[in-house]
PDB file of N, CA and C in Angstrom:
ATOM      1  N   UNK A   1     106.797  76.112 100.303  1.00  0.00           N
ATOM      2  CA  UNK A   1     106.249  77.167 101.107  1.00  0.00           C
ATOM      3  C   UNK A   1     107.181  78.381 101.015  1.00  0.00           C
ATOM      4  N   UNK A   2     106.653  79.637 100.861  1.00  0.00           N
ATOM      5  CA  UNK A   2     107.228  80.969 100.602  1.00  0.00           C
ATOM      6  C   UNK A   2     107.159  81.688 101.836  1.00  0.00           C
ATOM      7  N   UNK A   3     108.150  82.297 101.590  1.00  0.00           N
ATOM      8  CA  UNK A   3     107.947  83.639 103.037  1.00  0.00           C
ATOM      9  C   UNK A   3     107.143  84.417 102.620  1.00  0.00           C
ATOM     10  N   UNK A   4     107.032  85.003 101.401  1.00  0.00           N
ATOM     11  CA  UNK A   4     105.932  85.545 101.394  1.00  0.00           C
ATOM     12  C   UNK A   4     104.426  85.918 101.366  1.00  0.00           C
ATOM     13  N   UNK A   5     104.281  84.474 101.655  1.00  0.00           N
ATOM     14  CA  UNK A   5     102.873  83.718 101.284  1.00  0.00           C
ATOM     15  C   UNK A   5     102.446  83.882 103.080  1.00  0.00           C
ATOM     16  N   UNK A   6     103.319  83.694 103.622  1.00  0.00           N
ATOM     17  CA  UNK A   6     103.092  83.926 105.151  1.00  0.00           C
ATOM     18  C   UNK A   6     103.382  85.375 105.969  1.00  0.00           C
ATOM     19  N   UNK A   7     104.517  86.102 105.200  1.00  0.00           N
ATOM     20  CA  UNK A   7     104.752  87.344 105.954  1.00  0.00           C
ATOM     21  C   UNK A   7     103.974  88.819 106.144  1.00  0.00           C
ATOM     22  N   UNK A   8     103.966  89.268 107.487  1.00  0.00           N
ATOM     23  CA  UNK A   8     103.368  90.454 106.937  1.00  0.00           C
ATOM     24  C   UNK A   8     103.524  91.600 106.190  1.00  0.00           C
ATOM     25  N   UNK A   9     102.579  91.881 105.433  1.00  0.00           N
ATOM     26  CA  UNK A   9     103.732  93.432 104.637  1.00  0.00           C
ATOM     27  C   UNK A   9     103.268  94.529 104.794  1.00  0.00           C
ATOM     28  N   UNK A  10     102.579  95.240 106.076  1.00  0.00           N
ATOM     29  CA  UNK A  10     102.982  96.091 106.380  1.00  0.00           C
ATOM     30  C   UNK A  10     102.920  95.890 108.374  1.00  0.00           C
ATOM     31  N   UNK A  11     104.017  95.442 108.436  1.00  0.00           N
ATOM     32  CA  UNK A  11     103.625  95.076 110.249  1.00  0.00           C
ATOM     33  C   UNK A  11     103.387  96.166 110.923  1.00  0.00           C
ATOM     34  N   UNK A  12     102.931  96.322 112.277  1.00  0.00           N
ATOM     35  CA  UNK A  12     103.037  97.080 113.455  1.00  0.00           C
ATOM     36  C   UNK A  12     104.617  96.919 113.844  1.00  0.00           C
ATOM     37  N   UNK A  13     105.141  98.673 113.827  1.00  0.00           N
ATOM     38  CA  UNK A  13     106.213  98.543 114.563  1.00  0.00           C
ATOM     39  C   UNK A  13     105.801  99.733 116.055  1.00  0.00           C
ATOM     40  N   UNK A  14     106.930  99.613 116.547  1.00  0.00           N
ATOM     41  CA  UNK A  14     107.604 101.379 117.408  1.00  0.00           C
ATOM     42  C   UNK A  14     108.522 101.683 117.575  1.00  0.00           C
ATOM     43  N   UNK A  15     108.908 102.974 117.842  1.00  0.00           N
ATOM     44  CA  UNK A  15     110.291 103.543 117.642  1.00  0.00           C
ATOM     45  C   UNK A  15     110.818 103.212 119.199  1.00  0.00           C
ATOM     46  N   UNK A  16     112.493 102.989 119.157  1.00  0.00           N
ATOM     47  CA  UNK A  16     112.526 102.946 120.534  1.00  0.00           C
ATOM     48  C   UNK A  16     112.272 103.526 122.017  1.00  0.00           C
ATOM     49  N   UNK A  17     111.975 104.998 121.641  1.00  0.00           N
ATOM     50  CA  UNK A  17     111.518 105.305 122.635  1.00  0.00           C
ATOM     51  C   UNK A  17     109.758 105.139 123.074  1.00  0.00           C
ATOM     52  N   UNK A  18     109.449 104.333 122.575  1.00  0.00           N
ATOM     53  CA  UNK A  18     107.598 103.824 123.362  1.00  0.00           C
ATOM     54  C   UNK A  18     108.337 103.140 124.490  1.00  0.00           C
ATOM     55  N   UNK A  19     107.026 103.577 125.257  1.00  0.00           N
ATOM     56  CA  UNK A  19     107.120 102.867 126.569  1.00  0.00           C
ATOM     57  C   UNK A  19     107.119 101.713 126.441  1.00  0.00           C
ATOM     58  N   UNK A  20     107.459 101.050 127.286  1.00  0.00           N
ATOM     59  CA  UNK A  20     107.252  99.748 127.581  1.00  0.00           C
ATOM     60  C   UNK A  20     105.833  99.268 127.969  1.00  0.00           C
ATOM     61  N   UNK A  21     104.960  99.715 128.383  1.00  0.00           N
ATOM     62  CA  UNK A  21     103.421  99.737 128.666  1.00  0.00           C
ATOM     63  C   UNK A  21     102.900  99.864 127.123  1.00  0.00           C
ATOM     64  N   UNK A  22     103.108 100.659 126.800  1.00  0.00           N
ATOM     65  CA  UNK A  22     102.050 100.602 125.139  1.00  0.00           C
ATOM     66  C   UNK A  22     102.995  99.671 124.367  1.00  0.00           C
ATOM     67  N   UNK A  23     104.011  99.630 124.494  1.00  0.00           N
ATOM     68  CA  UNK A  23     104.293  98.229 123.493  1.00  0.00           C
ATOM     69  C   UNK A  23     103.876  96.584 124.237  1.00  0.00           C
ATOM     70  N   UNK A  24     103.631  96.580 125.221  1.00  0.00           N
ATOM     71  CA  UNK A  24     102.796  95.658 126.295  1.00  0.00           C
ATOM     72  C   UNK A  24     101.259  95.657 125.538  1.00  0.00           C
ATOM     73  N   UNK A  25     100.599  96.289 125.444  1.00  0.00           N
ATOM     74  CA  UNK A  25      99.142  97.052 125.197  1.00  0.00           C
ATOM     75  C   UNK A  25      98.950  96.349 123.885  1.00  0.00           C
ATOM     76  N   UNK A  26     100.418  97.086 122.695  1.00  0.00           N
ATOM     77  CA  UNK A  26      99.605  96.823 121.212  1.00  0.00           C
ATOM     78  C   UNK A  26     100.301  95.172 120.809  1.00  0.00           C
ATOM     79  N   UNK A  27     101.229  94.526 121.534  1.00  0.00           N
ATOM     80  CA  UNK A  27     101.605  93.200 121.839  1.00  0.00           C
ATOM     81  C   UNK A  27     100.128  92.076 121.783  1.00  0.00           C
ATOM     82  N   UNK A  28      99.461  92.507 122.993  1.00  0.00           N
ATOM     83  CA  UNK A  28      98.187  91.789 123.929  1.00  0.00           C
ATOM     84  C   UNK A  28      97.355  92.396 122.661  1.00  0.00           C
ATOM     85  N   UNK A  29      96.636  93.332 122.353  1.00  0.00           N
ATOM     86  CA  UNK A  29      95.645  94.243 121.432  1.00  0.00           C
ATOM     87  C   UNK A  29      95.699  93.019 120.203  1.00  0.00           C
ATOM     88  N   UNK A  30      97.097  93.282 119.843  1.00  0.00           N
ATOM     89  CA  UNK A  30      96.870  92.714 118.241  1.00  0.00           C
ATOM     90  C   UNK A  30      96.958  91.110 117.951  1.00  0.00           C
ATOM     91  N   UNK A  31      97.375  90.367 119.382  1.00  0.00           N
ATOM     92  CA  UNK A  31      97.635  89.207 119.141  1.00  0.00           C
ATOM     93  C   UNK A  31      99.170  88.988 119.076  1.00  0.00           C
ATOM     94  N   UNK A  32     100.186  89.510 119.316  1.00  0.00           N
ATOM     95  CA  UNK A  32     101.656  89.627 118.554  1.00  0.00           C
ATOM     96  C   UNK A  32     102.627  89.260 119.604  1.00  0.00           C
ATOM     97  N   UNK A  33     103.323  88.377 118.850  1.00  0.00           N
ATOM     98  CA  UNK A  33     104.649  87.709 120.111  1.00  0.00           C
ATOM     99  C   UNK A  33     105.726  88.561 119.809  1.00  0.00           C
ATOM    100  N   UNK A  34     105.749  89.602 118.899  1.00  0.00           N
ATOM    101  CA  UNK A  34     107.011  90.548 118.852  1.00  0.00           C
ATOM    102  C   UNK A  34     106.495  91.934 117.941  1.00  0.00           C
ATOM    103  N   UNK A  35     107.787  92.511 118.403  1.00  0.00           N
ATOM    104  CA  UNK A  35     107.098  93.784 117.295  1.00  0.00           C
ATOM    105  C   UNK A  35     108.570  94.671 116.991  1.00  0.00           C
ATOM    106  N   UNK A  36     108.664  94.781 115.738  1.00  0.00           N
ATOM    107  CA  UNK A  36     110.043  95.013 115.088  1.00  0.00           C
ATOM    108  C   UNK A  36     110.303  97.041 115.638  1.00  0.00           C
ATOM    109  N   UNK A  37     111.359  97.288 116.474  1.00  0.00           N
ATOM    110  CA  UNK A  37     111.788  98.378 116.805  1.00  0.00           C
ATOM    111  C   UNK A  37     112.255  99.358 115.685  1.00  0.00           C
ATOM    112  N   UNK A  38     111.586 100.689 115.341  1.00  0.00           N
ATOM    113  CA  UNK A  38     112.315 101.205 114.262  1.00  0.00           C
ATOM    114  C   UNK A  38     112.536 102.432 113.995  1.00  0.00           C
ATOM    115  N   UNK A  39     113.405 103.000 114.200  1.00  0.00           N
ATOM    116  CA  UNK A  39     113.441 104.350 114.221  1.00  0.00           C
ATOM    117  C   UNK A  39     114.650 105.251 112.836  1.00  0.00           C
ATOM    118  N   UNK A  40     113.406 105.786 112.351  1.00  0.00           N
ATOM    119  CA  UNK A  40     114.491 106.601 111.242  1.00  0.00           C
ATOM    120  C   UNK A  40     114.274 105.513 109.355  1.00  0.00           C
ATOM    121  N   UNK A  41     113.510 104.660 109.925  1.00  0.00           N
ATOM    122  CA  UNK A  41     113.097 104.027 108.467  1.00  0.00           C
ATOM    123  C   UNK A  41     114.051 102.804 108.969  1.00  0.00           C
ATOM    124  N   UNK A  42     114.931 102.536 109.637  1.00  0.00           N
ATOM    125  CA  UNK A  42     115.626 101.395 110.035  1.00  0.00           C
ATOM    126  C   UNK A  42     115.839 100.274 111.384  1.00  0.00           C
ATOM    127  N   UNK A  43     115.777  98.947 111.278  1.00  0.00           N
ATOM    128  CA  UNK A  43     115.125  98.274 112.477  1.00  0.00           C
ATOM    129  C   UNK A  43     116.253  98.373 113.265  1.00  0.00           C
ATOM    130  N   UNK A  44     115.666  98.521 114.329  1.00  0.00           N
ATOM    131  CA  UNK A  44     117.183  98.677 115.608  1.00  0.00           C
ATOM    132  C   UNK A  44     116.936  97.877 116.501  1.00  0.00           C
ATOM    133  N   UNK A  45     116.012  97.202 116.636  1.00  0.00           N
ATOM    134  CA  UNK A  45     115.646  95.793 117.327  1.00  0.00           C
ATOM    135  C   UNK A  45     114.493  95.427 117.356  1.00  0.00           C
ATOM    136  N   UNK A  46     113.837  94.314 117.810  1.00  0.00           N
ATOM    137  CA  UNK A  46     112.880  93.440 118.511  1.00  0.00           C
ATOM    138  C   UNK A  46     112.794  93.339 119.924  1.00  0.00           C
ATOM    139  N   UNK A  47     111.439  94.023 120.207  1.00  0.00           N
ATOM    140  CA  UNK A  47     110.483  93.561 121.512  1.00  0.00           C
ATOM    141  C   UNK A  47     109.258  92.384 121.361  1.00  0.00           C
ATOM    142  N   UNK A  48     109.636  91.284 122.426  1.00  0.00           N
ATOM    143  CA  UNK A  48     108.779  90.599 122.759  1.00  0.00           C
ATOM    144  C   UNK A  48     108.110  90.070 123.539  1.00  0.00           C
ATOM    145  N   UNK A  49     107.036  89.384 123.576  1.00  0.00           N
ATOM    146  CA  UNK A  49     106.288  89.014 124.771  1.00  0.00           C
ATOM    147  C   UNK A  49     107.570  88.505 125.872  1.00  0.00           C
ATOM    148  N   UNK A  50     108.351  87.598 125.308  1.00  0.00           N
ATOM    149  CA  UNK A  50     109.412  87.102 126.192  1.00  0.00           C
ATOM    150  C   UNK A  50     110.423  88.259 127.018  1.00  0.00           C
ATOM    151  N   UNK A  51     110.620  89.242 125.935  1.00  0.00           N
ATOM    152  CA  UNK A  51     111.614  89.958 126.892  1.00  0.00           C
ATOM    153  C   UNK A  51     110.657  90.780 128.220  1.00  0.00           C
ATOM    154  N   UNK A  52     109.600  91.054 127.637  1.00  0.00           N
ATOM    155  CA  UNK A  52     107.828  92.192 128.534  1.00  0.00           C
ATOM    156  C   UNK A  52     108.087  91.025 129.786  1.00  0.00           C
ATOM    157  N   UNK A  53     108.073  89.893 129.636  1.00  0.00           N
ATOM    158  CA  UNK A  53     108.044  88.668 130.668  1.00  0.00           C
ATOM    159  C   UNK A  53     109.296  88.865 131.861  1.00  0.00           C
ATOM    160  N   UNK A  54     110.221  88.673 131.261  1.00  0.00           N
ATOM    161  CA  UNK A  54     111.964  88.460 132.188  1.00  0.00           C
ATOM    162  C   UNK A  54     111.926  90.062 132.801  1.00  0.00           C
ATOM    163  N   UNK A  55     111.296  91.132 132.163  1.00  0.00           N
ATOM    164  CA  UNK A  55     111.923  92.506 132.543  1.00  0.00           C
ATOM    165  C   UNK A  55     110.884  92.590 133.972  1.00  0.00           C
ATOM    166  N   UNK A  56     109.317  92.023 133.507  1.00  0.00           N
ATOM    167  CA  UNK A  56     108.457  92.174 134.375  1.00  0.00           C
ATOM    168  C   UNK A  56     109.122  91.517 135.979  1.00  0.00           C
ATOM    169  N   UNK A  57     109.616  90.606 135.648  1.00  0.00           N
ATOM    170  CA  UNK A  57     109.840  89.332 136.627  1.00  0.00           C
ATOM    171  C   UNK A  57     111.032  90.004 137.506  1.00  0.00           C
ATOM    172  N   UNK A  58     111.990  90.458 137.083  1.00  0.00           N
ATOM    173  CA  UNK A  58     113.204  91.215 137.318  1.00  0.00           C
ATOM    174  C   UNK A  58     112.755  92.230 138.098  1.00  0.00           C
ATOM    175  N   UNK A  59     112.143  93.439 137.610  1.00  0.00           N
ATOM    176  CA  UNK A  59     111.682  94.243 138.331  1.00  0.00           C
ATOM    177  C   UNK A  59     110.732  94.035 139.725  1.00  0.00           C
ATOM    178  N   UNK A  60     109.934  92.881 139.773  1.00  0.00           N
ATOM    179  CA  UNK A  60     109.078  92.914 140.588  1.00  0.00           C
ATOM    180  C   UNK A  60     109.957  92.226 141.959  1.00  0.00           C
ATOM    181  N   UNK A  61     111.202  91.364 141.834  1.00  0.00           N
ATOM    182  CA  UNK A  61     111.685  91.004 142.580  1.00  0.00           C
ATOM    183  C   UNK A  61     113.041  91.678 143.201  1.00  0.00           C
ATOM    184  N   UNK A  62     113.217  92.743 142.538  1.00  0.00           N
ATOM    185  CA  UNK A  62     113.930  93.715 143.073  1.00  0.00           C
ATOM    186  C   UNK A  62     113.533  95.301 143.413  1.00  0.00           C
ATOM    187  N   UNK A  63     112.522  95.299 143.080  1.00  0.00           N
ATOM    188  CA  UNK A  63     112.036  96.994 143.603  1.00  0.00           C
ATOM    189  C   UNK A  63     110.854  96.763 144.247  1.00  0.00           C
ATOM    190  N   UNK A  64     110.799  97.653 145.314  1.00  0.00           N
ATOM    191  CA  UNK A  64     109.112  97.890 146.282  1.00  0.00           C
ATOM    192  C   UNK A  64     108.691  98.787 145.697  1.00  0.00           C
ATOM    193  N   UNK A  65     107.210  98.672 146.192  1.00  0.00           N
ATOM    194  CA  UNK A  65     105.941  99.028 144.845  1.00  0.00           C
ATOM    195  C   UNK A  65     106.316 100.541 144.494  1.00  0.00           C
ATOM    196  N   UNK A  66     106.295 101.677 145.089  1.00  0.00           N
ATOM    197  CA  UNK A  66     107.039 102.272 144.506  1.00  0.00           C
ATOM    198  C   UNK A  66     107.496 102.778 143.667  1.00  0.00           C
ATOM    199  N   UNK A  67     108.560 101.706 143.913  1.00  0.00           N
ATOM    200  CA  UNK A  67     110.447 101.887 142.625  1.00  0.00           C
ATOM    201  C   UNK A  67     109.781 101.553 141.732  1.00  0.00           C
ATOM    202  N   UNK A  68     108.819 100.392 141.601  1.00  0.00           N
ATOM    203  CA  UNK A  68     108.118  99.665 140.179  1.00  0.00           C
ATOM    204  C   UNK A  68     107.548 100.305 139.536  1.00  0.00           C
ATOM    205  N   UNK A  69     106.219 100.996 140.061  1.00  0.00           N
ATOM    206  CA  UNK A  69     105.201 102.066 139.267  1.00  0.00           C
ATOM    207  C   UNK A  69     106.119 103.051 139.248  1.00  0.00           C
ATOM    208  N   UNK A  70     106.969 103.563 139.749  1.00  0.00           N
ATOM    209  CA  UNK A  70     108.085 104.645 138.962  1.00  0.00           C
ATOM    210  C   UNK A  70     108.516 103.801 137.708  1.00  0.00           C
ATOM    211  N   UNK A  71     109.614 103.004 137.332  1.00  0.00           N
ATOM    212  CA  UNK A  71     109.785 102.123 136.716  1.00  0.00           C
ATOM    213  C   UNK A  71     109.429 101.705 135.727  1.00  0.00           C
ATOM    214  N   UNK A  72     107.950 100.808 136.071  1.00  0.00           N
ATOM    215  CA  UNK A  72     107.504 101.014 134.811  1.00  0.00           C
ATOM    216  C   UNK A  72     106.912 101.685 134.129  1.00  0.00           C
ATOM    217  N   UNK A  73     106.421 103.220 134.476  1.00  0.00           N
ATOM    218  CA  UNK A  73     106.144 104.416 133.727  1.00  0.00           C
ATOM    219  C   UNK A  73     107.035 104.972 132.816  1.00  0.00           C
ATOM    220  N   UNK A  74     108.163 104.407 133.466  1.00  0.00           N
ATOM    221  CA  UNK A  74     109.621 105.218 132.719  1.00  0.00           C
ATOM    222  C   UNK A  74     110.113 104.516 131.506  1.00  0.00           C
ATOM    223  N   UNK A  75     110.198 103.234 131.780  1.00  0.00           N
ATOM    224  CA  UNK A  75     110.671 102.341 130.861  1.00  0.00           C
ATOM    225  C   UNK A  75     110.514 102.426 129.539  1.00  0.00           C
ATOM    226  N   UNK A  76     111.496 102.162 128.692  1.00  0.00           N
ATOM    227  CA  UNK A  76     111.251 102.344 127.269  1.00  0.00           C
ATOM    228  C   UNK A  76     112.110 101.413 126.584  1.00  0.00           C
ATOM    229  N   UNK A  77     111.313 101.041 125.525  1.00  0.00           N
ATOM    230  CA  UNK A  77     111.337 100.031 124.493  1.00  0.00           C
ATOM    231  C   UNK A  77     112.949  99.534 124.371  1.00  0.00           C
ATOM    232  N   UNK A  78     113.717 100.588 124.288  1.00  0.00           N
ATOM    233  CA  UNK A  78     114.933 100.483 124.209  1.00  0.00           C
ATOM    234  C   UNK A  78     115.741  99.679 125.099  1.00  0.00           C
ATOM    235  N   UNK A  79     115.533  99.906 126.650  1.00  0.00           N
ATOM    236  CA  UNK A  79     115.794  99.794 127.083  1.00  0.00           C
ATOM    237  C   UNK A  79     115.989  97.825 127.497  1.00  0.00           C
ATOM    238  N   UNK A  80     114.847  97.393 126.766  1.00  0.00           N
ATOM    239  CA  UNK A  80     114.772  96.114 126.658  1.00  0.00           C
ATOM    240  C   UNK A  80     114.550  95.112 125.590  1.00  0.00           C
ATOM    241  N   UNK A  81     115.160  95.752 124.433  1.00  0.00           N
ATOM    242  CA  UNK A  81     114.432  95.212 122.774  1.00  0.00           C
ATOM    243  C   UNK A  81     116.048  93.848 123.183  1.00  0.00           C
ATOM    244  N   UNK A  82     115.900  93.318 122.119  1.00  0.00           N
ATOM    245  CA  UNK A  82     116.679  92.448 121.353  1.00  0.00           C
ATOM    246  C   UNK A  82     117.779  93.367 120.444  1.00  0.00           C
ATOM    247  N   UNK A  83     118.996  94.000 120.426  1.00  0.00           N
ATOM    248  CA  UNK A  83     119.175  94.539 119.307  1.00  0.00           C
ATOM    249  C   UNK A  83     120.127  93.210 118.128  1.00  0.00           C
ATOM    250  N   UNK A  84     119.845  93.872 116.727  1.00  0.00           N
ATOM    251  CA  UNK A  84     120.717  93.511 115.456  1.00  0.00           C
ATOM    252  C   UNK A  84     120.033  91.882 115.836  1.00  0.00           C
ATOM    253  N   UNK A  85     118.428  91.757 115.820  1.00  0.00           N
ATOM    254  CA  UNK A  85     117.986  90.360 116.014  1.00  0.00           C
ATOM    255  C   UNK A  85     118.309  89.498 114.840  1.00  0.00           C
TER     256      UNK A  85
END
């Protein structure tokens, strides 16, 4: 079995500054448990369903509604990727 027989070649990425909501969006949209961060032609990390999960969970148990919908309007990719995955 080959990696390339399985990999994609041309994936969905975003640069780090997408929100955290549209990388939520094209995650759920396309079917995708991650999506490679990239800015400048080079990967600077991984967002995934798992990290969208812990950040969601985090936030909701420390900010009133609020702080959250501030929060998560603001949030950006960066702020929660995986870096040098």
């Amino acid at each position: 079995m080959l990696v390339r027989n399985w990999m994609q070649t041309d994936p969905i990425t975003v640069p780090s500054d997408t929100l955290v909501s549209e990388a939520k969006r094209l995650l759920s949209d396309n079917n995708l448990h991650a999506l490679p961060v990239v800015d400048d032609g080079r990967m600077r990390g991984l967002v995934t369903r798992a990290n969208l999960l812990r950040q969601g969970q985090f936030v909701l148990r420390t900010q009133d509604p609020d702080e959250f919908n501030y929060f998560v309007t603001r949030l950006k990719v960066r702020d929660i990727m995986v870096r040098n995955p």
